[in-house]
PDB file of N, CA and C in Angstrom:
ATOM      1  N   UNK A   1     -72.784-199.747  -3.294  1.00  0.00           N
ATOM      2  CA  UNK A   1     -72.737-198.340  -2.938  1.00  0.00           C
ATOM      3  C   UNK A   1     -74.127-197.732  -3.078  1.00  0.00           C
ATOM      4  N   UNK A   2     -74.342-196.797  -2.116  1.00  0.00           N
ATOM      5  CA  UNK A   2     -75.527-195.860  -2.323  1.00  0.00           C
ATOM      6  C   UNK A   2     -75.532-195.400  -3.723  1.00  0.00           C
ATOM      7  N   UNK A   3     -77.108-195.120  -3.952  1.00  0.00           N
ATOM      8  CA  UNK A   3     -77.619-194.622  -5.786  1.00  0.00           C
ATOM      9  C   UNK A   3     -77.258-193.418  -5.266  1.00  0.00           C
ATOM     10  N   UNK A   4     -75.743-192.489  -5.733  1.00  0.00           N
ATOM     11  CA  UNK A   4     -75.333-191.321  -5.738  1.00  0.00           C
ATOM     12  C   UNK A   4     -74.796-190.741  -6.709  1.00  0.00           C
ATOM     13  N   UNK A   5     -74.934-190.120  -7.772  1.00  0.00           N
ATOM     14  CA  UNK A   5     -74.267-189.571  -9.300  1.00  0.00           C
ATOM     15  C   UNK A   5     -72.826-189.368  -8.645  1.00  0.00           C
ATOM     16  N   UNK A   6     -72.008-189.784  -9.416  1.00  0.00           N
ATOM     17  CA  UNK A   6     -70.647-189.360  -9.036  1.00  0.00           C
ATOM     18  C   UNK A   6     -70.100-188.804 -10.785  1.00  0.00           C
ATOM     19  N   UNK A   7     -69.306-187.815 -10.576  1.00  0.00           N
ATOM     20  CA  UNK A   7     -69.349-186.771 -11.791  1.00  0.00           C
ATOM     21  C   UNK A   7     -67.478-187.469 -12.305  1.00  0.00           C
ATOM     22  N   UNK A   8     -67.751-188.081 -13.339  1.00  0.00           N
ATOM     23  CA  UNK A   8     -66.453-188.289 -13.580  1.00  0.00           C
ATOM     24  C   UNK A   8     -65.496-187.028 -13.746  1.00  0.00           C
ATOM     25  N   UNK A   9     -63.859-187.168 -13.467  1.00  0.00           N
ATOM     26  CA  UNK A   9     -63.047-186.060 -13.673  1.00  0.00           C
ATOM     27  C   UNK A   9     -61.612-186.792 -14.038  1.00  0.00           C
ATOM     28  N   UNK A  10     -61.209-185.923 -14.852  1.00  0.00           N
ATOM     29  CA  UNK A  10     -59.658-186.500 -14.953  1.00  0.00           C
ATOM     30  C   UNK A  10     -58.886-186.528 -14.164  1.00  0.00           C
ATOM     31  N   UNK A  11     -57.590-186.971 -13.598  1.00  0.00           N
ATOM     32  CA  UNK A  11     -56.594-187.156 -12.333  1.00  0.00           C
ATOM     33  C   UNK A  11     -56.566-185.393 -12.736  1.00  0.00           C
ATOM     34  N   UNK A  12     -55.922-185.280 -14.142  1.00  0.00           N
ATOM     35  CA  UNK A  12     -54.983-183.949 -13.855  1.00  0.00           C
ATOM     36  C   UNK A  12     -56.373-182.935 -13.396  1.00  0.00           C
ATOM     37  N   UNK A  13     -57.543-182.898 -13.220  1.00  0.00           N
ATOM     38  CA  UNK A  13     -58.346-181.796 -12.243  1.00  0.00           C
ATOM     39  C   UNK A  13     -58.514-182.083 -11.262  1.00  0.00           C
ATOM     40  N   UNK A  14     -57.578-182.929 -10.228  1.00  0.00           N
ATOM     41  CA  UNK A  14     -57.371-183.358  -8.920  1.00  0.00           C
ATOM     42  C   UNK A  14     -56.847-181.712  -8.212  1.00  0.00           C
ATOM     43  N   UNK A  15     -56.010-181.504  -8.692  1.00  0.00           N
ATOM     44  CA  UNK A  15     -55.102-180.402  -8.142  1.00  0.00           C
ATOM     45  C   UNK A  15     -55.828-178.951  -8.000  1.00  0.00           C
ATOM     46  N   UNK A  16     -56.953-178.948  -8.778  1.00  0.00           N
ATOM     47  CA  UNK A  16     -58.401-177.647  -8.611  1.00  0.00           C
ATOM     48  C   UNK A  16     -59.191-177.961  -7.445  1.00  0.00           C
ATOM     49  N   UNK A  17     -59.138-178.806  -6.807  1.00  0.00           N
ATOM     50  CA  UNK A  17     -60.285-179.638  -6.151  1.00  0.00           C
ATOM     51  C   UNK A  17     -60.133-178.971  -4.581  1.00  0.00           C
ATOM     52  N   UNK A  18     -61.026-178.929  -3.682  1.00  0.00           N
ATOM     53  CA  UNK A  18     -61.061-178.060  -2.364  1.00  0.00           C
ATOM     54  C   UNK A  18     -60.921-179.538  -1.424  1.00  0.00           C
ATOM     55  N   UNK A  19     -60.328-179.792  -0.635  1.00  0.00           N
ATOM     56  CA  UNK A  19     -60.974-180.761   0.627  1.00  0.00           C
ATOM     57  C   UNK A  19     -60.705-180.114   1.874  1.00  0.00           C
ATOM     58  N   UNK A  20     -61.640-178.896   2.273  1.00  0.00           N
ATOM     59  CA  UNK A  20     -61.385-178.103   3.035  1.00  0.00           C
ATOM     60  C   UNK A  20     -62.478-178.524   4.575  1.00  0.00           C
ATOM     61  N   UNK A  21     -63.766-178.921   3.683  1.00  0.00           N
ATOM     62  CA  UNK A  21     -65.240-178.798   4.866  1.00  0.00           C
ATOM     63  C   UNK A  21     -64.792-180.400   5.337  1.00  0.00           C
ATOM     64  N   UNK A  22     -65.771-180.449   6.697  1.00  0.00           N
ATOM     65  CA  UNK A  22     -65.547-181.427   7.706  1.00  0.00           C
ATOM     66  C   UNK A  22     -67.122-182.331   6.442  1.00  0.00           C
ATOM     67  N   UNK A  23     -66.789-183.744   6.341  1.00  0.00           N
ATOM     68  CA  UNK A  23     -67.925-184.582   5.796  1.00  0.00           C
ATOM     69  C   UNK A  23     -68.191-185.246   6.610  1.00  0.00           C
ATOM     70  N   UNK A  24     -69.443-186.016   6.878  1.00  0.00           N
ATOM     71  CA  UNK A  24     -69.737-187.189   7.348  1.00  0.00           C
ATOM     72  C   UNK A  24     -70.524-188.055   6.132  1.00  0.00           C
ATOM     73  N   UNK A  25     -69.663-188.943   5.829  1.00  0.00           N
ATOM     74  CA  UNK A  25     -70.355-190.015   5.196  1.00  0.00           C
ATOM     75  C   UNK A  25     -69.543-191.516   5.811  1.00  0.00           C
ATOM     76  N   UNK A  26     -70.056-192.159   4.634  1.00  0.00           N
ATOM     77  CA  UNK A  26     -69.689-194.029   5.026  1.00  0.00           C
ATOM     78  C   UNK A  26     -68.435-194.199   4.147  1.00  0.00           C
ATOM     79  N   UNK A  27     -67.459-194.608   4.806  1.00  0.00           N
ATOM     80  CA  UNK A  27     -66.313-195.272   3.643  1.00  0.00           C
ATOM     81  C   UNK A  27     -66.452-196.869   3.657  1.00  0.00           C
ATOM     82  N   UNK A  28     -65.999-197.128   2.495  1.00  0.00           N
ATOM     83  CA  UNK A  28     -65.909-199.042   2.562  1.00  0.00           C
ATOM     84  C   UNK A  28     -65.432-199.481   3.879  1.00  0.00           C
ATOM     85  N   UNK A  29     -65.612-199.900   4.483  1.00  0.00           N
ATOM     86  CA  UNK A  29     -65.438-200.388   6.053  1.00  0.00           C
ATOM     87  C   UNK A  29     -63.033-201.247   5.829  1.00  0.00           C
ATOM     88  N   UNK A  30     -63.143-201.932   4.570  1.00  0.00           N
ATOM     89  CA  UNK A  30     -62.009-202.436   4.340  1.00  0.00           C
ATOM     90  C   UNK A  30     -61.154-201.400   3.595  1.00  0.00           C
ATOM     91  N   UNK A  31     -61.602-200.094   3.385  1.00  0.00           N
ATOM     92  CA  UNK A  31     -61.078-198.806   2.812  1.00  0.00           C
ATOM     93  C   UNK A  31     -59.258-199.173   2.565  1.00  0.00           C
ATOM     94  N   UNK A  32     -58.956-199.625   3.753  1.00  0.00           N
ATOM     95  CA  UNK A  32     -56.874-199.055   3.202  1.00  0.00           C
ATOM     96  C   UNK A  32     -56.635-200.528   2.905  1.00  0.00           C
ATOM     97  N   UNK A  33     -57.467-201.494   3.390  1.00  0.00           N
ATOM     98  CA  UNK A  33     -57.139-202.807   2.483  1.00  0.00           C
ATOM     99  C   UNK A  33     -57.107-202.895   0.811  1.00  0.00           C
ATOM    100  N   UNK A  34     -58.527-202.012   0.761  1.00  0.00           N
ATOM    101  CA  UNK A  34     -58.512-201.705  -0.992  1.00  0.00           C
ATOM    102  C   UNK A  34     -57.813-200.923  -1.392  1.00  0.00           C
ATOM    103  N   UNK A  35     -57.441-199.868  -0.935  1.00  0.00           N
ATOM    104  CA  UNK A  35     -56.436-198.927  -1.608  1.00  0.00           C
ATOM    105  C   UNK A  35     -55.270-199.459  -1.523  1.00  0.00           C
ATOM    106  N   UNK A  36     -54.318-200.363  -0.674  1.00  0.00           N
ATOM    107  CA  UNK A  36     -53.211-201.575  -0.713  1.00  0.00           C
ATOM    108  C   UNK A  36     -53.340-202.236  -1.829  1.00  0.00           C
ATOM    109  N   UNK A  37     -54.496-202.602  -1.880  1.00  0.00           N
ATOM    110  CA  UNK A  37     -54.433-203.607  -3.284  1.00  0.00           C
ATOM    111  C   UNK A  37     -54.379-202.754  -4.695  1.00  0.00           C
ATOM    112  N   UNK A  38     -54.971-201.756  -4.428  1.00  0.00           N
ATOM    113  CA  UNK A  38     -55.198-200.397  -5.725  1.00  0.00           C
ATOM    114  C   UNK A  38     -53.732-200.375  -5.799  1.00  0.00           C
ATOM    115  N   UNK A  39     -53.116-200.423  -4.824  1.00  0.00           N
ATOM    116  CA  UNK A  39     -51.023-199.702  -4.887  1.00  0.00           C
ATOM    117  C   UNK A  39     -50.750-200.810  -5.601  1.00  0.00           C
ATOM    118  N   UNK A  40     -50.489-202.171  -5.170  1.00  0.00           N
ATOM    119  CA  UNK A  40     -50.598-203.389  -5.772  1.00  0.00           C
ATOM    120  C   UNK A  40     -50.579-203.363  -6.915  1.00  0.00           C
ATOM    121  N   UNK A  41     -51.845-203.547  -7.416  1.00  0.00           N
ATOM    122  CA  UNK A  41     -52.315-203.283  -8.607  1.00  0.00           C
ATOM    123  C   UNK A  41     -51.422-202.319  -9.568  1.00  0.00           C
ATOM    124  N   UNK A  42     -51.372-201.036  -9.450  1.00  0.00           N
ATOM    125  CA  UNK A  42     -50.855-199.837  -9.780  1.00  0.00           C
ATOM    126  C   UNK A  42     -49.186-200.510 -10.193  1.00  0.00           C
ATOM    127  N   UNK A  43     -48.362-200.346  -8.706  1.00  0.00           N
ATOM    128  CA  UNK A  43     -47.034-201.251  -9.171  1.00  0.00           C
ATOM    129  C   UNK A  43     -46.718-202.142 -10.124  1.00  0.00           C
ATOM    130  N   UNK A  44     -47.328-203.467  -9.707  1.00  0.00           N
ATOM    131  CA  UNK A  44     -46.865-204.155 -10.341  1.00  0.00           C
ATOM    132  C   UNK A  44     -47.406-204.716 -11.622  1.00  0.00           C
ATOM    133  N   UNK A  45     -48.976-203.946 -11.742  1.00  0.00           N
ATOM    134  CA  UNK A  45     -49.261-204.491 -13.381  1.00  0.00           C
ATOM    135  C   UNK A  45     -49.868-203.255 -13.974  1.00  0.00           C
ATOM    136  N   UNK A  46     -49.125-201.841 -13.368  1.00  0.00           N
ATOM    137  CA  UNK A  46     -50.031-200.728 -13.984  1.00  0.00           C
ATOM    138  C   UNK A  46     -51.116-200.899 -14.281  1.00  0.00           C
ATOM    139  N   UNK A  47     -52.020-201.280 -13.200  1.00  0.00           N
ATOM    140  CA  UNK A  47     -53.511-201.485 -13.558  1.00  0.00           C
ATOM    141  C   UNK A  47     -54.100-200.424 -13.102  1.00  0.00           C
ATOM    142  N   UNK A  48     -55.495-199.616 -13.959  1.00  0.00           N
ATOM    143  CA  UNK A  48     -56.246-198.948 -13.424  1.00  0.00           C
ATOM    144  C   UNK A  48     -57.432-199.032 -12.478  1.00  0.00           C
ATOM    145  N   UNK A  49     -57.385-198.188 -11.724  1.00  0.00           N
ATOM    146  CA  UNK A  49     -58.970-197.926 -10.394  1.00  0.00           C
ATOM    147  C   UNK A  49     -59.980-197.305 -10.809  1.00  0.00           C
ATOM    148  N   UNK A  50     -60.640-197.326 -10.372  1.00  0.00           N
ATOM    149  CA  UNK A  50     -61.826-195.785  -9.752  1.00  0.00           C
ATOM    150  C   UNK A  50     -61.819-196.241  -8.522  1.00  0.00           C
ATOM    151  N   UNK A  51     -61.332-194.919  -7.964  1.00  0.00           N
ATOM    152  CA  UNK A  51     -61.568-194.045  -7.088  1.00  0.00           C
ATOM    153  C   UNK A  51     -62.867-193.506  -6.980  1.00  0.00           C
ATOM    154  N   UNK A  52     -63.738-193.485  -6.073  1.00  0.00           N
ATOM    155  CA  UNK A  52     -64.777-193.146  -5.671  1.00  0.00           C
ATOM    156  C   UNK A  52     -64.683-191.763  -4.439  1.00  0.00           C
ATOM    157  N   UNK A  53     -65.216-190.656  -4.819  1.00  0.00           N
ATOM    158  CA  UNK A  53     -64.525-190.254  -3.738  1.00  0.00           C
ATOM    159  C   UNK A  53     -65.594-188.676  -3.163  1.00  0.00           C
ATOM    160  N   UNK A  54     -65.101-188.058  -2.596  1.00  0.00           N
ATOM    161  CA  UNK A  54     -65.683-186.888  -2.492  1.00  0.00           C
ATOM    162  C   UNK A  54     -64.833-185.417  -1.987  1.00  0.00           C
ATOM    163  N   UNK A  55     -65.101-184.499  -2.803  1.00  0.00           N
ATOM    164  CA  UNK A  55     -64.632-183.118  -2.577  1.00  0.00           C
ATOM    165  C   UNK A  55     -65.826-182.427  -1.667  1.00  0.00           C
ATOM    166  N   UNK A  56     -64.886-181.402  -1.389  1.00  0.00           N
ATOM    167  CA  UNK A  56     -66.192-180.242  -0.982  1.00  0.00           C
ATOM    168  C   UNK A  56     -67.501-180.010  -2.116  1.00  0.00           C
ATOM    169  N   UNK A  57     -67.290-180.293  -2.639  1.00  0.00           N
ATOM    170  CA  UNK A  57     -68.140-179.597  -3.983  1.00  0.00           C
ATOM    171  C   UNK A  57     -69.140-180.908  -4.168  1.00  0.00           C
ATOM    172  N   UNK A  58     -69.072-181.948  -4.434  1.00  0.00           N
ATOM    173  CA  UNK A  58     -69.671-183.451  -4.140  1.00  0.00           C
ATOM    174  C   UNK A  58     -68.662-184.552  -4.633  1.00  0.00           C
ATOM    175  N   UNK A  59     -69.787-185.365  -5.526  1.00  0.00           N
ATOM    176  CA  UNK A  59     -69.169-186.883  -5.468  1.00  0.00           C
ATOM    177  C   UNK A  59     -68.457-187.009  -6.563  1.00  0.00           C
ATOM    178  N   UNK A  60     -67.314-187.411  -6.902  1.00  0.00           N
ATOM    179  CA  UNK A  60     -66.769-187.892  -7.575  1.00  0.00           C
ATOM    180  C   UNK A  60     -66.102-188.981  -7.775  1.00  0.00           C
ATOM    181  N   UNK A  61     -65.346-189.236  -9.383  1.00  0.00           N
ATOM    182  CA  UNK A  61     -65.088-190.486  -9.788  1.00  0.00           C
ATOM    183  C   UNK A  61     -63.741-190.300 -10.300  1.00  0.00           C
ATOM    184  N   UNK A  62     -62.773-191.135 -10.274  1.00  0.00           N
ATOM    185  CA  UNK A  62     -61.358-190.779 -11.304  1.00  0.00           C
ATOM    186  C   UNK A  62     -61.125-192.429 -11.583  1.00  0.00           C
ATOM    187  N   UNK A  63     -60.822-192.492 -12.908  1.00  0.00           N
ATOM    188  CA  UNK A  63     -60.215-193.690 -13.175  1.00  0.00           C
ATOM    189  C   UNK A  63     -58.112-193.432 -13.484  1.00  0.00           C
ATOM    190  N   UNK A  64     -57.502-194.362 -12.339  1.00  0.00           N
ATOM    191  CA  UNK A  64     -56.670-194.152 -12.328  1.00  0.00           C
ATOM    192  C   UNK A  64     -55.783-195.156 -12.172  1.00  0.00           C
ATOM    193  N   UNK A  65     -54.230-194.942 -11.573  1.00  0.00           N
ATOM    194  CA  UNK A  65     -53.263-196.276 -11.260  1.00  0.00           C
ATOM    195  C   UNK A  65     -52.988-195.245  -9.467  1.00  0.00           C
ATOM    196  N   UNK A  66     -52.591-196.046  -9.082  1.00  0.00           N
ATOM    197  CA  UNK A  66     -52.440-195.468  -7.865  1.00  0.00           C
ATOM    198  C   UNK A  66     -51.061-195.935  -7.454  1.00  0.00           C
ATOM    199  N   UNK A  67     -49.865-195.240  -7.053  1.00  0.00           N
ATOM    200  CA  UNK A  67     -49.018-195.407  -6.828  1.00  0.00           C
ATOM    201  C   UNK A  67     -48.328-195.679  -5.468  1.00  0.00           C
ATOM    202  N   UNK A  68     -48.579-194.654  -3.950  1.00  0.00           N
ATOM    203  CA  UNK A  68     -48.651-195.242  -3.122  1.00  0.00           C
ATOM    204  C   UNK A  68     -49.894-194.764  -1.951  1.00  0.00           C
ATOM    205  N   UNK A  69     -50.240-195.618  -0.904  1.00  0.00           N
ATOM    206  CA  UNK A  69     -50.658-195.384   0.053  1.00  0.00           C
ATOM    207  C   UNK A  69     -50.179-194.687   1.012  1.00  0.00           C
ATOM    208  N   UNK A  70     -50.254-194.178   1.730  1.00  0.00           N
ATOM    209  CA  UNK A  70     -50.019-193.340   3.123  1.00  0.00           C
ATOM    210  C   UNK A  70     -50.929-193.877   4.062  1.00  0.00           C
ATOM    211  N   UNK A  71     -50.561-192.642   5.572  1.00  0.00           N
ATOM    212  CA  UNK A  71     -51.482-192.642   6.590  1.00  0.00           C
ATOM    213  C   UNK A  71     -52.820-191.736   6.200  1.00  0.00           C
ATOM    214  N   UNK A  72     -52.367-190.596   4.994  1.00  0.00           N
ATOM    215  CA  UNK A  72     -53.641-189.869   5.108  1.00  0.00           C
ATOM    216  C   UNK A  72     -53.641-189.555   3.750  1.00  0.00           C
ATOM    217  N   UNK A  73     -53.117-189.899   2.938  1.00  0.00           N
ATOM    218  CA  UNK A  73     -53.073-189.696   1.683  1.00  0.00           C
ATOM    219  C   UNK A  73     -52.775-190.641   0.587  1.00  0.00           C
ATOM    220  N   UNK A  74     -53.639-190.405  -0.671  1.00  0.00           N
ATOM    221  CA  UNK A  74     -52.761-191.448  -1.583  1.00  0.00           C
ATOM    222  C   UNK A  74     -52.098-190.793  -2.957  1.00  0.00           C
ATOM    223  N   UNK A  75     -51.426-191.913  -3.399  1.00  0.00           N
ATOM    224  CA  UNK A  75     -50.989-190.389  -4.624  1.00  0.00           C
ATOM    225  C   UNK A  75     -51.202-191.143  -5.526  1.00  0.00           C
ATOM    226  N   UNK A  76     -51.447-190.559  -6.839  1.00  0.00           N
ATOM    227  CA  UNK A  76     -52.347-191.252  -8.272  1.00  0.00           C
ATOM    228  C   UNK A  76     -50.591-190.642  -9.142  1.00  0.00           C
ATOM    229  N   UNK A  77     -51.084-191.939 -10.152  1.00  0.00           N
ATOM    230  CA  UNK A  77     -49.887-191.794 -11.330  1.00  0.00           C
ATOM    231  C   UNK A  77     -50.005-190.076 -11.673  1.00  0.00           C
ATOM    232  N   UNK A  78     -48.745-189.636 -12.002  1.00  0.00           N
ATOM    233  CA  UNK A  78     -48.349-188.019 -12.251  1.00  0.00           C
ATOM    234  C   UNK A  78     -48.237-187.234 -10.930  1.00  0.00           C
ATOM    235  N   UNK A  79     -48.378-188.125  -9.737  1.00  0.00           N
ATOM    236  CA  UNK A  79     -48.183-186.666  -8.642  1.00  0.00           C
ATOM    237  C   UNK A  79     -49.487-185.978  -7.725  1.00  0.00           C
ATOM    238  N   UNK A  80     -50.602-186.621  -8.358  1.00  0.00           N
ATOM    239  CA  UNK A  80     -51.677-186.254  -8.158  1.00  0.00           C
ATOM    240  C   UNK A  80     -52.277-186.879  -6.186  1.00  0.00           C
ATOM    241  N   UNK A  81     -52.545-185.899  -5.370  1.00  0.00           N
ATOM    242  CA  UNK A  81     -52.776-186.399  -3.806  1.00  0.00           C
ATOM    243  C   UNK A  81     -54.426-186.732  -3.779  1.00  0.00           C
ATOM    244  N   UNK A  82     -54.999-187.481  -3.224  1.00  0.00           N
ATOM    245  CA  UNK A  82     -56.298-187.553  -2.599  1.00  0.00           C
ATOM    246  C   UNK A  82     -56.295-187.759  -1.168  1.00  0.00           C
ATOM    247  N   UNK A  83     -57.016-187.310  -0.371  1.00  0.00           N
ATOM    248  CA  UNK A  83     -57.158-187.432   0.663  1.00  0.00           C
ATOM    249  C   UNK A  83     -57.694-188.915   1.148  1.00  0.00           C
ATOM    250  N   UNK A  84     -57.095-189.746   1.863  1.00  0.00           N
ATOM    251  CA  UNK A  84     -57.971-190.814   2.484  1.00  0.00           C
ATOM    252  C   UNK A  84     -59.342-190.869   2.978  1.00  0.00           C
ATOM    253  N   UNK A  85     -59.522-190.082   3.905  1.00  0.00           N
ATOM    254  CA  UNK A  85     -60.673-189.672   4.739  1.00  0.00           C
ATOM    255  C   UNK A  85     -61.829-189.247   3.719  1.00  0.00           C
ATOM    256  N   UNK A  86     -61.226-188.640   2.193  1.00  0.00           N
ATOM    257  CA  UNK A  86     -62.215-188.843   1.447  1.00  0.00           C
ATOM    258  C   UNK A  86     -62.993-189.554   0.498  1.00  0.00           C
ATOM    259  N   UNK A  87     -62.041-190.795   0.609  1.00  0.00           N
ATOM    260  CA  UNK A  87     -62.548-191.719  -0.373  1.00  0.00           C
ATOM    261  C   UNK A  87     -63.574-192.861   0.051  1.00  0.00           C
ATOM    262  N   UNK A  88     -64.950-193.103  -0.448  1.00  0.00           N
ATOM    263  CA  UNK A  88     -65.760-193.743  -0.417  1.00  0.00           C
ATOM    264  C   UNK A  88     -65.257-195.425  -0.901  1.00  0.00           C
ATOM    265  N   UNK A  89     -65.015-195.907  -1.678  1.00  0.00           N
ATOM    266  CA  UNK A  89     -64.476-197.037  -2.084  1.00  0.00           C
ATOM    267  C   UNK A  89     -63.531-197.242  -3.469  1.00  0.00           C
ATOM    268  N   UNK A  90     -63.200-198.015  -3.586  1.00  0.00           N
ATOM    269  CA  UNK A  90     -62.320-198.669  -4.989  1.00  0.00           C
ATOM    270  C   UNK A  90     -62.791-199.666  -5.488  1.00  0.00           C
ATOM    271  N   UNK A  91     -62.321-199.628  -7.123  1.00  0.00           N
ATOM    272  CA  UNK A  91     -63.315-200.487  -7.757  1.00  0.00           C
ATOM    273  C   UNK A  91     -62.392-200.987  -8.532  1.00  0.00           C
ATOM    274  N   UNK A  92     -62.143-202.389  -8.468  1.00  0.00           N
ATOM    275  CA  UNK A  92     -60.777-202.746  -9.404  1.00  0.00           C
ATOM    276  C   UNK A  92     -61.280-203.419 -11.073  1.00  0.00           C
ATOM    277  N   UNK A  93     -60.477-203.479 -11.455  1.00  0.00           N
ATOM    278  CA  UNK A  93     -61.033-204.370 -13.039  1.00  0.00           C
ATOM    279  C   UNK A  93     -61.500-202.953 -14.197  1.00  0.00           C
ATOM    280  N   UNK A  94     -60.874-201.971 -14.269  1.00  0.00           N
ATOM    281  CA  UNK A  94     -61.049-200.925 -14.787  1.00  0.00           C
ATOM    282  C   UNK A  94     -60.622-201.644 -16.498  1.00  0.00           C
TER     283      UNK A  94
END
């Protein structure tokens, strides 16, 4: 990944978070392959991620379990949504 500070945050300050502005950046090219495996992961051995990702505001980080995938969304253990389109990559072995 690009040398970019990403500001760690807890899941539960997911739900403060804006994803309102249009971004252009780079996502992992295998993006919903990794987040499949993040669900994976999540299911069947409650394993944790980071999430790499970005708000309106900038870059951020959440270490989490991820429960399921969507077409445009994913949802983190407790309920918590991220947007697809905003996530930069996943990082497994938390």
């Amino acid at each position: 990944m690009e040398n970019v500070y990403y500001t760690r945050i807890e899941k539960e300050a997911i739900p403060s978070l804006t994803f309102n502005k249009e971004l252009d950046f780079d996502q992992h090219n295998d993006i919903i392959q990794r987040l499949e495996k993040a669900t994976l992961l999540g299911n069947i051995h409650h394993s944790k991620v980071i999430i790499y990702f970005q708000d309106d505001e900038g870059y951020k980080k959440v270490e989490t379990t991820v429960w399921a995938t969507g077409t445009k969304f994913i949802c983190l253990k407790g309920g918590m949504w991220i947007p697809i389109s905003r996530i930069l990559d996943v990082e497994y072995g938390c």
